[in-house]
C-alpha atoms as a PDB file:
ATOM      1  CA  UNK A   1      86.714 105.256  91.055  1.00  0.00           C
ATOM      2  CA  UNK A   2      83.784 105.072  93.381  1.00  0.00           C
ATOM      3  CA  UNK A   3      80.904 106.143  92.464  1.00  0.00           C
ATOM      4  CA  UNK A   4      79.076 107.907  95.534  1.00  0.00           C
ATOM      5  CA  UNK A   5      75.855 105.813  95.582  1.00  0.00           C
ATOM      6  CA  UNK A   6      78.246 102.511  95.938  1.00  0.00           C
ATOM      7  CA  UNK A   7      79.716 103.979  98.948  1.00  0.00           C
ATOM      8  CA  UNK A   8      77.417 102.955 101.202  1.00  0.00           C
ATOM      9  CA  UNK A   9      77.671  99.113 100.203  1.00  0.00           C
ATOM     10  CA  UNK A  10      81.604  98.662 101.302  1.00  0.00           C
ATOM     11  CA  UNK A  11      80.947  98.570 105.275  1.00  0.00           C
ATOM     12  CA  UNK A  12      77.605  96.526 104.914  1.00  0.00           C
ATOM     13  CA  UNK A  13      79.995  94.017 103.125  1.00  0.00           C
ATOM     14  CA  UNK A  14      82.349  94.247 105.450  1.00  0.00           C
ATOM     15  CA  UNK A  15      80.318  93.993 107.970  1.00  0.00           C
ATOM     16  CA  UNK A  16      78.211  90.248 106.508  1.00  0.00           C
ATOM     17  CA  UNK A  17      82.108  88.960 106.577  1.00  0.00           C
ATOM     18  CA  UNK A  18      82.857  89.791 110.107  1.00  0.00           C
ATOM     19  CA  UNK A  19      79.426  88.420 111.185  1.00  0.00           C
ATOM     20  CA  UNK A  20      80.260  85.340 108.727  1.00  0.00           C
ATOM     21  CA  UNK A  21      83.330  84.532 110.704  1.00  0.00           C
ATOM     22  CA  UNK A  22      82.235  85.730 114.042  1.00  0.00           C
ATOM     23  CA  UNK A  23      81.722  82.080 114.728  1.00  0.00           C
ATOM     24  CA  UNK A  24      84.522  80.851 113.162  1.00  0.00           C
ATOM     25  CA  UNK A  25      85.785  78.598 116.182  1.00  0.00           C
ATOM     26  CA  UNK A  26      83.543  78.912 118.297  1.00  0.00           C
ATOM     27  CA  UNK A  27      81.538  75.755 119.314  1.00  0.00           C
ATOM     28  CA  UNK A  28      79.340  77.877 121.905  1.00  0.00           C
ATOM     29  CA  UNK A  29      75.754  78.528 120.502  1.00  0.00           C
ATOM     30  CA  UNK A  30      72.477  76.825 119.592  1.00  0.00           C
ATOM     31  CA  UNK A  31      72.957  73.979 116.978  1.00  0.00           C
ATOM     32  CA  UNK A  32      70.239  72.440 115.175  1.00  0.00           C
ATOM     33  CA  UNK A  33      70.440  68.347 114.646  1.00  0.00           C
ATOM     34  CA  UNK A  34      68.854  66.796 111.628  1.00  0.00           C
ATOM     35  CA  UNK A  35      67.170  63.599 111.697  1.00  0.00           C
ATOM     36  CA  UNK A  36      69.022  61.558 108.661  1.00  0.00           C
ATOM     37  CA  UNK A  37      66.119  59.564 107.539  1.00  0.00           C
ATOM     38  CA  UNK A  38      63.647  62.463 107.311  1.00  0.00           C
ATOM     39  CA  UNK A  39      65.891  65.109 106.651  1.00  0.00           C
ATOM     40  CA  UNK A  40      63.711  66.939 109.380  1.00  0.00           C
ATOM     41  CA  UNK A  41      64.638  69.202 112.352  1.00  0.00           C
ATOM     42  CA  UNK A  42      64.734  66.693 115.402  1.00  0.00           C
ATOM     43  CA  UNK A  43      66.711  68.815 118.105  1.00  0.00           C
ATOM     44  CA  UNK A  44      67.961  71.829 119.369  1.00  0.00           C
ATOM     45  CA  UNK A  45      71.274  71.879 121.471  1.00  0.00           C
ATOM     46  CA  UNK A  46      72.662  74.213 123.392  1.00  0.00           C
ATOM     47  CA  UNK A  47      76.321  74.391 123.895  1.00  0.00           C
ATOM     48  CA  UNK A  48      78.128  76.980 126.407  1.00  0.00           C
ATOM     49  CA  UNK A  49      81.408  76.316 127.940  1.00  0.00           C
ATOM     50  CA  UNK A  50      81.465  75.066 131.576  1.00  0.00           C
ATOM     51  CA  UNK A  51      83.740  74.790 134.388  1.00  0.00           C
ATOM     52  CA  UNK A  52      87.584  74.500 133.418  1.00  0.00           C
ATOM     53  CA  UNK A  53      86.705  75.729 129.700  1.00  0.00           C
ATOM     54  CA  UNK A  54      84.911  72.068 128.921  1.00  0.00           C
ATOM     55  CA  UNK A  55      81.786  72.213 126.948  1.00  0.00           C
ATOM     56  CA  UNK A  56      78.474  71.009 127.535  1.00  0.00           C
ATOM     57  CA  UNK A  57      75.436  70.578 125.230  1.00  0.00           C
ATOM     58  CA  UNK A  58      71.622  70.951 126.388  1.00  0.00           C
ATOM     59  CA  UNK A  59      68.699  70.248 125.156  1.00  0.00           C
ATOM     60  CA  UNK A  60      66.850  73.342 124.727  1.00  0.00           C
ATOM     61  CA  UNK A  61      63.727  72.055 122.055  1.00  0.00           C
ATOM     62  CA  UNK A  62      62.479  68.617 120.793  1.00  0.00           C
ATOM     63  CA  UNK A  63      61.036  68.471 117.509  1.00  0.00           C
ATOM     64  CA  UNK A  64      58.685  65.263 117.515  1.00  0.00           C
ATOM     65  CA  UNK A  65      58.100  62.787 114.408  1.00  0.00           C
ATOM     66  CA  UNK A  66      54.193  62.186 113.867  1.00  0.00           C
ATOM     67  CA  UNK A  67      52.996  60.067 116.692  1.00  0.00           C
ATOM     68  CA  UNK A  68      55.760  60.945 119.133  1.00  0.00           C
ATOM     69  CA  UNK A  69      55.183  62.555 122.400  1.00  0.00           C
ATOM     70  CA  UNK A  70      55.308  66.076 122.527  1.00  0.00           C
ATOM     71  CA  UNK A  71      57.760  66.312 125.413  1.00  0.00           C
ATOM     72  CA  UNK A  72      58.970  62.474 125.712  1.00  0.00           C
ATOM     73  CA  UNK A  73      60.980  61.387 128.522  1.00  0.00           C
ATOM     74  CA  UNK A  74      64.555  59.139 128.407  1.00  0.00           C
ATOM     75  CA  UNK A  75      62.724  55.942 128.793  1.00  0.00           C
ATOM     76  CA  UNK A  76      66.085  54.255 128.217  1.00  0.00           C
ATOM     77  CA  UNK A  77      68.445  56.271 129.815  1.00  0.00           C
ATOM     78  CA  UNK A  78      70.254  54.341 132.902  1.00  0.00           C
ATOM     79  CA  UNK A  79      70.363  55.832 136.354  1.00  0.00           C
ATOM     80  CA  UNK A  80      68.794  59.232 137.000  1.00  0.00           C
ATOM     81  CA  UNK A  81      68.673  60.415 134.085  1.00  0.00           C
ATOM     82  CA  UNK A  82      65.838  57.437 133.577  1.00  0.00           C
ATOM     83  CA  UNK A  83      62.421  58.764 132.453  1.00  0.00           C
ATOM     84  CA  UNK A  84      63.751  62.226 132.887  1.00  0.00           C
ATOM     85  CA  UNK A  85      62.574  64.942 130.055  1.00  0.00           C
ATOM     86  CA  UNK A  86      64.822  64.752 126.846  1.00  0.00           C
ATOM     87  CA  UNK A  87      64.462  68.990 126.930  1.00  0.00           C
ATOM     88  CA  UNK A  88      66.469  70.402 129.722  1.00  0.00           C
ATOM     89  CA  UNK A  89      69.144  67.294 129.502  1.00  0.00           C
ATOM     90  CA  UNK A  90      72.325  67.541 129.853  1.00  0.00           C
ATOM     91  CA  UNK A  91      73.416  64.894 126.412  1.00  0.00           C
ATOM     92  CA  UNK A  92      77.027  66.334 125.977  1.00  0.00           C
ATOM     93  CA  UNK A  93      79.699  67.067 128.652  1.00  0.00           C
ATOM     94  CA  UNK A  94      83.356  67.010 129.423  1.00  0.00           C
ATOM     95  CA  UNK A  95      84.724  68.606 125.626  1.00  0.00           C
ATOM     96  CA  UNK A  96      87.823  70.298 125.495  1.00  0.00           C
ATOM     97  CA  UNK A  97      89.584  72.193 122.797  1.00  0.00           C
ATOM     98  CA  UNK A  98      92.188  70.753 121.085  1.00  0.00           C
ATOM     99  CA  UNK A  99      92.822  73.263 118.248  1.00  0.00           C
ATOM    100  CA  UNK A 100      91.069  75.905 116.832  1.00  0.00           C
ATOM    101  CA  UNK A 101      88.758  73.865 114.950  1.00  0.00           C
ATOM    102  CA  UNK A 102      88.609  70.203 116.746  1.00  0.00           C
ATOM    103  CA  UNK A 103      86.749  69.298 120.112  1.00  0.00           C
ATOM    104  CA  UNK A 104      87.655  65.934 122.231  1.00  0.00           C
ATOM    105  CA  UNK A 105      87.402  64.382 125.310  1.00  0.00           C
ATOM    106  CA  UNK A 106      83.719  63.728 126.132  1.00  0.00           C
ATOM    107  CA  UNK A 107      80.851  62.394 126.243  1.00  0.00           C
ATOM    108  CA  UNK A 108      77.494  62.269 124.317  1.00  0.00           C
ATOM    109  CA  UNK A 109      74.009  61.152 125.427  1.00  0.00           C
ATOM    110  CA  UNK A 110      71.790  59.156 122.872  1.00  0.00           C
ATOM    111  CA  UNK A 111      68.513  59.774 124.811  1.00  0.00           C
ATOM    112  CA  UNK A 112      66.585  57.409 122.126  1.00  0.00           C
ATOM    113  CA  UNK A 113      69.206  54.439 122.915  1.00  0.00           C
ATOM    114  CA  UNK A 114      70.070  55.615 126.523  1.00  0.00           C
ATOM    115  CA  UNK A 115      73.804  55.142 126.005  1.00  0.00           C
ATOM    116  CA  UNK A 116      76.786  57.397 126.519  1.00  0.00           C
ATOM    117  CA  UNK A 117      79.796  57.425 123.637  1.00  0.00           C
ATOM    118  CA  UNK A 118      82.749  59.238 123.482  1.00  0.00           C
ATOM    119  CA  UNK A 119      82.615  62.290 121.873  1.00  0.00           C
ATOM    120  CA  UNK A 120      84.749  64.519 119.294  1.00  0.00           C
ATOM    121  CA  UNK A 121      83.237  67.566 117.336  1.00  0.00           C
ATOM    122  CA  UNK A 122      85.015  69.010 114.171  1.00  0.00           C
ATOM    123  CA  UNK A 123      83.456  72.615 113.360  1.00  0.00           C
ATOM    124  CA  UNK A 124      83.942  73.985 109.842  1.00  0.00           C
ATOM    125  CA  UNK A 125      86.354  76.845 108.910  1.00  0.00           C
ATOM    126  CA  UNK A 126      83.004  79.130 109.110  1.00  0.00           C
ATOM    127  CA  UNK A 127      81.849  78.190 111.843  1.00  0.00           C
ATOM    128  CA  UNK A 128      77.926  77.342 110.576  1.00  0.00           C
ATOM    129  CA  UNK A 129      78.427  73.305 111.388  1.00  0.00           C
ATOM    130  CA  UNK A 130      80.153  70.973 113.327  1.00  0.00           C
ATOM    131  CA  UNK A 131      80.683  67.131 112.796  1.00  0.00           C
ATOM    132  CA  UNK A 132      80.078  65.036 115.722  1.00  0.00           C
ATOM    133  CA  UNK A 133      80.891  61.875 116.177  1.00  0.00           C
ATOM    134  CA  UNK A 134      80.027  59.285 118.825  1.00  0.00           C
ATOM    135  CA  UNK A 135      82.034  56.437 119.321  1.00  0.00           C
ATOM    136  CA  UNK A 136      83.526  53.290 121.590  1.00  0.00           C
ATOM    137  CA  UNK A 137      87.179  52.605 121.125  1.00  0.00           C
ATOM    138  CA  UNK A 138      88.215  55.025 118.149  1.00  0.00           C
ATOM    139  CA  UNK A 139      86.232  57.599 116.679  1.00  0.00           C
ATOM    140  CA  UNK A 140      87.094  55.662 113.162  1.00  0.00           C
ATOM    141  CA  UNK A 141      84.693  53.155 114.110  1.00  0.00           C
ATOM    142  CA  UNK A 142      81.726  55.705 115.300  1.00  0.00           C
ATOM    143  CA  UNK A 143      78.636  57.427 113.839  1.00  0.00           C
ATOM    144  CA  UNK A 144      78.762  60.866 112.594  1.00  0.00           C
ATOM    145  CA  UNK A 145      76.606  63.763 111.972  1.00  0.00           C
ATOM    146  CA  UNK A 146      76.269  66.892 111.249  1.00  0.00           C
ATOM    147  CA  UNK A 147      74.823  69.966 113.367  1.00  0.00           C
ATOM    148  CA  UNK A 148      73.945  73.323 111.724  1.00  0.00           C
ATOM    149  CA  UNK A 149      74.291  76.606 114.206  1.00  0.00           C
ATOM    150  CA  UNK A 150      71.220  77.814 114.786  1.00  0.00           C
ATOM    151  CA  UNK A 151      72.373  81.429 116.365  1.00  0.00           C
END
């Protein structure tokens, strides 16, 4: 039996699990990338869906390591994207769905190396991270990591 004090607590549980899977596939949003080596912040991406239901990622903030410029510019990027800011760039493009949880079919930007690789993003039954990988060939022989949503 319920007592009537505890009453109260039932809808604001119910309501933490609907906002805990409101993202649950969904790649939209802000997603935070971690530098590996540092374990430090070192961008914030924006992904929306674009034209035809493909998604594309943005850089919305740079985090710099000590030393870095505070707003550098893709010194290696080819074409003209070259010595273009890294905030405001477009780095991921062309993703489609493939099921509720898996992302193929573009492209992502390393503004550091300059290079494009193919592109697939897994995100996680919740919904709080995604696992992107960048690859040539097959996405076996690419480079993961992992992005944590920000919002």
């Amino acid at each position: 039996m319920l007592r009537p004090g505890r009453l109260p607590i039932l809808p604001g549980i119910a309501w933490l699990l609907l906002a805990a899977s409101a993202n649950a596939g969904e790649l939209a949003g802000l997603w935070q990338q971690t530098d590996e080596d540092s374990g430090k912040p070192s961008a914030l991406i924006r992904i929306s869906a674009g034209i035809g239901g493909e998604f594309e990622g943005v850089v919305e903030h740079y985090f710099p390591a000590p030393g870095e410029p505070e707003n550098p510019l893709c010194s290696h990027c080819p074409g003209k994207l070259h010595n273009q800011p890294i905030v405001g760039m477009k780095i991921l493009s062309g993703l489609q769905r493939k099921d509720e949880h898996l992302f193929e079919g573009g492209q992502i930007l390393d503004p550091e190396e300059g290079k494009a690789y193919r592109c697939r993003m897994r995100l996680a039954p919740d919904g709080r991270t995604v696992k992107v990988t960048g690859y040539i060939g097959i996405s076996l022989l690419g480079r993961s990591e992992q992005w944590t949503r920000k919002e």
